[in-house]
N, C-alpha and C. Protein backbone atom coordinates (compact mmCIF):
# COMPACT_ATOMS: atom_id res chain seq x y z
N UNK A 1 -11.13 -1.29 2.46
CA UNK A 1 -9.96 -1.71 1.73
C UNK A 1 -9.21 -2.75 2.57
N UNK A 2 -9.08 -3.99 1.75
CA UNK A 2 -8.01 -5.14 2.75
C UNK A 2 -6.51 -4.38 2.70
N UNK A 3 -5.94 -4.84 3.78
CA UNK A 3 -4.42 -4.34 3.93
C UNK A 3 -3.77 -5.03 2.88
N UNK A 4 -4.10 -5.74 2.26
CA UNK A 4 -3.16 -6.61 0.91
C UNK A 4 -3.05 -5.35 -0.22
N UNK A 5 -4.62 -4.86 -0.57
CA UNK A 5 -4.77 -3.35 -1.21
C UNK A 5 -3.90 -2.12 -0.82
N UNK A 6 -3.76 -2.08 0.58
CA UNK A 6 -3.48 -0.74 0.64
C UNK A 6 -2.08 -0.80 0.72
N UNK A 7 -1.04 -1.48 1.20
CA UNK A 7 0.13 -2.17 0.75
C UNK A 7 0.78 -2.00 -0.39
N UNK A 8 -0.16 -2.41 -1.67
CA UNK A 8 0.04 -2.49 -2.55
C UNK A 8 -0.11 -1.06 -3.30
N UNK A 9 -1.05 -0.21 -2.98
CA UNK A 9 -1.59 0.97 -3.20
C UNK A 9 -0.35 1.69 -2.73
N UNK A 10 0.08 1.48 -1.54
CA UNK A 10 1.23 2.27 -0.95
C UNK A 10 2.84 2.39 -1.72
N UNK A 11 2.81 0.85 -1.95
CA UNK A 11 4.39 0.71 -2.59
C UNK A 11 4.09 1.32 -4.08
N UNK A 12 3.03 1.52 -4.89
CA UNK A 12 2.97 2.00 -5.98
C UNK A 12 3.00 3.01 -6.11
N UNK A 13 2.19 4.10 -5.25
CA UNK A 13 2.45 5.59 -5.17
C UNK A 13 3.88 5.56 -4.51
N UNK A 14 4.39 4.81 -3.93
CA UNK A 14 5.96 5.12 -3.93
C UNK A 14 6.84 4.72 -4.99
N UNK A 15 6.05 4.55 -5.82
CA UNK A 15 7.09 4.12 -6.81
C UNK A 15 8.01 3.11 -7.01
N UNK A 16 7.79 1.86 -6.38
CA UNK A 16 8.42 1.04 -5.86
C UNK A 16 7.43 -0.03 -6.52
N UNK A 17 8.78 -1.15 -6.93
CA UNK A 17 7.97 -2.93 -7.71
C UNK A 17 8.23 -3.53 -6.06
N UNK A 18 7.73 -4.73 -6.78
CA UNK A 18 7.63 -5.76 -5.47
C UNK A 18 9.07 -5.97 -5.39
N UNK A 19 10.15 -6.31 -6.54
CA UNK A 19 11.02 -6.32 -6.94
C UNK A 19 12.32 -5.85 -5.43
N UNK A 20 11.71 -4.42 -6.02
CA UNK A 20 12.83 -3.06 -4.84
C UNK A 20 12.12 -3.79 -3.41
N UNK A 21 11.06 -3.16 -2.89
CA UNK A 21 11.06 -4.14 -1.62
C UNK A 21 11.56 -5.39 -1.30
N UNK A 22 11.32 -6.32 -2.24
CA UNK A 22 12.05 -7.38 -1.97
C UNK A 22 13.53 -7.35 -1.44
N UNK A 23 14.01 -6.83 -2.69
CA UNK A 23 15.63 -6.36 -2.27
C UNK A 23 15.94 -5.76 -1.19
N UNK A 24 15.10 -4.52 -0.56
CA UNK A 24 15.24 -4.68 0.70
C UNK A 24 15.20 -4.94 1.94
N UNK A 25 14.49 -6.12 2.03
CA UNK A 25 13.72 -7.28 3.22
C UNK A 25 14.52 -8.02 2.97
N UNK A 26 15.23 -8.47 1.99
CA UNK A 26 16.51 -9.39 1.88
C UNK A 26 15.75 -10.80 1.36
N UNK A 27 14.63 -10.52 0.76
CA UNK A 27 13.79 -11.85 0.51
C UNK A 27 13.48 -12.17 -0.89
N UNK A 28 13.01 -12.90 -1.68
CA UNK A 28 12.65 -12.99 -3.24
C UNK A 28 11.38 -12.62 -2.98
N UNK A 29 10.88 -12.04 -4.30
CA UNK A 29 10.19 -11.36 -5.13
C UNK A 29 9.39 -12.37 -4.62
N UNK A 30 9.25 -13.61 -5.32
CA UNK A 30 8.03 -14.49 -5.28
C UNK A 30 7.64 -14.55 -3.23
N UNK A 31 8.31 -14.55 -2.98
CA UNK A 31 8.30 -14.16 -1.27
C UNK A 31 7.45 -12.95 -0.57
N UNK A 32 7.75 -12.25 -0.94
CA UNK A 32 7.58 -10.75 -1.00
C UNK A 32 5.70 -10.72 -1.68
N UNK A 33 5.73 -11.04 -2.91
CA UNK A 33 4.68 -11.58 -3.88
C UNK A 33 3.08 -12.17 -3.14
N UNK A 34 3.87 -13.19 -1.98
CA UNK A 34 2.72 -13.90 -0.99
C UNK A 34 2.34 -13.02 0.11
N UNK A 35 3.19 -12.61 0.86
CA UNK A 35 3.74 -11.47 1.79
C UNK A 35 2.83 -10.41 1.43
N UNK A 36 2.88 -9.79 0.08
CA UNK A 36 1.70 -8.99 0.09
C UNK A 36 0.11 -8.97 -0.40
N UNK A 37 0.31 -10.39 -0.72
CA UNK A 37 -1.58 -11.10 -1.18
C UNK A 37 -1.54 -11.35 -0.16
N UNK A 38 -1.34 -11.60 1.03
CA UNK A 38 -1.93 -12.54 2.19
C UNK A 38 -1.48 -11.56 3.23
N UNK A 39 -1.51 -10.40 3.77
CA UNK A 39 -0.93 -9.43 4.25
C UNK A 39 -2.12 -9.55 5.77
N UNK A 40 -2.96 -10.27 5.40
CA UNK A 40 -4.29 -9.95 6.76
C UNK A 40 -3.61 -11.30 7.74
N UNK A 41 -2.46 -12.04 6.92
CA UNK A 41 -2.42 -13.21 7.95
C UNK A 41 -0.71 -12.94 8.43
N UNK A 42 -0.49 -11.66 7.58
CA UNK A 42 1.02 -11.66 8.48
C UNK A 42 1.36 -11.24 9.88
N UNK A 43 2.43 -11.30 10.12
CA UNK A 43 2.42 -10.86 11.90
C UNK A 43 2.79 -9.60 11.76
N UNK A 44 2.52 -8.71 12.79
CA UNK A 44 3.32 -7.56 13.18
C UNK A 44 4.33 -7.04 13.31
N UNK A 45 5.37 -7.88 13.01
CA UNK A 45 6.60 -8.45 12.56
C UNK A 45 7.07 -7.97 11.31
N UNK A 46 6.37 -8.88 10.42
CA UNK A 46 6.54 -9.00 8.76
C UNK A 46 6.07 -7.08 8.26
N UNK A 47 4.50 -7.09 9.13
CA UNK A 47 3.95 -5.79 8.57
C UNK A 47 4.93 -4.29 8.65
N UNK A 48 5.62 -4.88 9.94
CA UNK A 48 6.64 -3.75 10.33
C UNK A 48 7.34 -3.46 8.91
N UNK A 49 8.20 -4.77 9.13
CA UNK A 49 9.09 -4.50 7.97
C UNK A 49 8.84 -4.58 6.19
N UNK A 50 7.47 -4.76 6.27
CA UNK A 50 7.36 -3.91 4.64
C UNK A 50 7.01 -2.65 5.02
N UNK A 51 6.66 -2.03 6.18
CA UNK A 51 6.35 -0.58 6.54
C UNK A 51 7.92 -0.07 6.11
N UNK A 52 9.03 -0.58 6.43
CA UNK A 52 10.49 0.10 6.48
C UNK A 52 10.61 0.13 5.27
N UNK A 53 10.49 -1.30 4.97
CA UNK A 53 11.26 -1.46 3.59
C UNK A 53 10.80 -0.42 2.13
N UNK A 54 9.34 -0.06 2.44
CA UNK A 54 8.48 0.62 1.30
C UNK A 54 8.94 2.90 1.91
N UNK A 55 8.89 2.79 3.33
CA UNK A 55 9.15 3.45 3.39
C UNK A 55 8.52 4.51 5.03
N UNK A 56 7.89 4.08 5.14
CA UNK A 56 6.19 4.59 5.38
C UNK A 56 6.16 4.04 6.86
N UNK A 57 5.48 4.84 7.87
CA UNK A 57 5.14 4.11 8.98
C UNK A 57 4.40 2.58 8.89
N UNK A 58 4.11 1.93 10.27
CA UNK A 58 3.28 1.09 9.77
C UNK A 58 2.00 1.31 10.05
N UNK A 59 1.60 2.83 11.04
CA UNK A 59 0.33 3.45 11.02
C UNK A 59 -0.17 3.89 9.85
N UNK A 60 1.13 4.40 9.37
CA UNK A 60 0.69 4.88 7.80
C UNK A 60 -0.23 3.58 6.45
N UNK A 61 0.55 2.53 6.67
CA UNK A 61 0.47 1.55 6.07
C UNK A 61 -0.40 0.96 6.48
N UNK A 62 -1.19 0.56 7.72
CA UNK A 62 -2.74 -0.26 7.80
C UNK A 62 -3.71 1.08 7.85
N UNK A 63 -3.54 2.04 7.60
CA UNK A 63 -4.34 3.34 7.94
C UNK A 63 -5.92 2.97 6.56
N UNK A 64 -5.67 1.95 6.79
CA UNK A 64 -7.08 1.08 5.40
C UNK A 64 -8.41 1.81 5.39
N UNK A 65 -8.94 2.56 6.42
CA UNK A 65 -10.10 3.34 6.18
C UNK A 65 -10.31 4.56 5.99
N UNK A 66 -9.11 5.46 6.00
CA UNK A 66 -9.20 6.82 6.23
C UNK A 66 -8.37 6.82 4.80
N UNK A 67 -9.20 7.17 3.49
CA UNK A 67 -8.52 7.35 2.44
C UNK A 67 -7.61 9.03 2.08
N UNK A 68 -7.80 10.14 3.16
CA UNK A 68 -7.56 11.36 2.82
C UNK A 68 -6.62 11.47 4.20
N UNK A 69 -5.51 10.26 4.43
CA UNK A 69 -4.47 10.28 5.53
C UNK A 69 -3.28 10.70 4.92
N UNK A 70 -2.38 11.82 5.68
CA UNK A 70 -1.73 11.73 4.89
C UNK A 70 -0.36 12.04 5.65
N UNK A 71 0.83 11.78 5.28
CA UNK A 71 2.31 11.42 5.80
C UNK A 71 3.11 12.26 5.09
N UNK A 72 3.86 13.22 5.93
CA UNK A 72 4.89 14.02 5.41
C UNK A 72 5.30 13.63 4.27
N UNK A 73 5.74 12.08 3.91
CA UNK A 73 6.51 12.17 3.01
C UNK A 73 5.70 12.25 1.41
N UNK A 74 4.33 11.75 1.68
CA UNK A 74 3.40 11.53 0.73
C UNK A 74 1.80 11.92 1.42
N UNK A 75 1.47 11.97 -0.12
CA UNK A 75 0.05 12.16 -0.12
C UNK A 75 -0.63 11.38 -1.09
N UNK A 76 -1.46 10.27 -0.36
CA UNK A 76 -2.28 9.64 -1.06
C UNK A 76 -3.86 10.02 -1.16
């Protein structure tokens, strides 16, 4: 699974649009939008903070091969 997938996989079982993250990274949607199609070229930086913003560690959040990982707050 690319991290653009599991990102995306993540903010949806949280229940969350690109929308709500956006709003809380302080960035637009269409921002946010690239940010998570192109997620293999962001920095460690950026990855952090969609880890905050969605909710989720950011171990939790590149955890891309181990599909039965799972985080107090959720279970994917």
């Amino acid at each position: 699974m690319k991290i653009s997938d599991r990102i995306r996989k993540v903010r949806v079982a949280y229940s969350l649009t690109q929308l709500d993250v956006a709003d809380k990274m302080n960035i637009s949607t269409a921002v946010y939008g690239k940010m998570e199609r192109n997620a293999s070229h962001s920095s460690f930086d950026t990855l952090l903070k969609i880890a905050a913003a969605i909710g989720v560690s950011l171990l939790f959040l590149l955890d891309t091969y181990n599909k039965y990982y799972k985080e107090e707050k959720n279970i994917l």
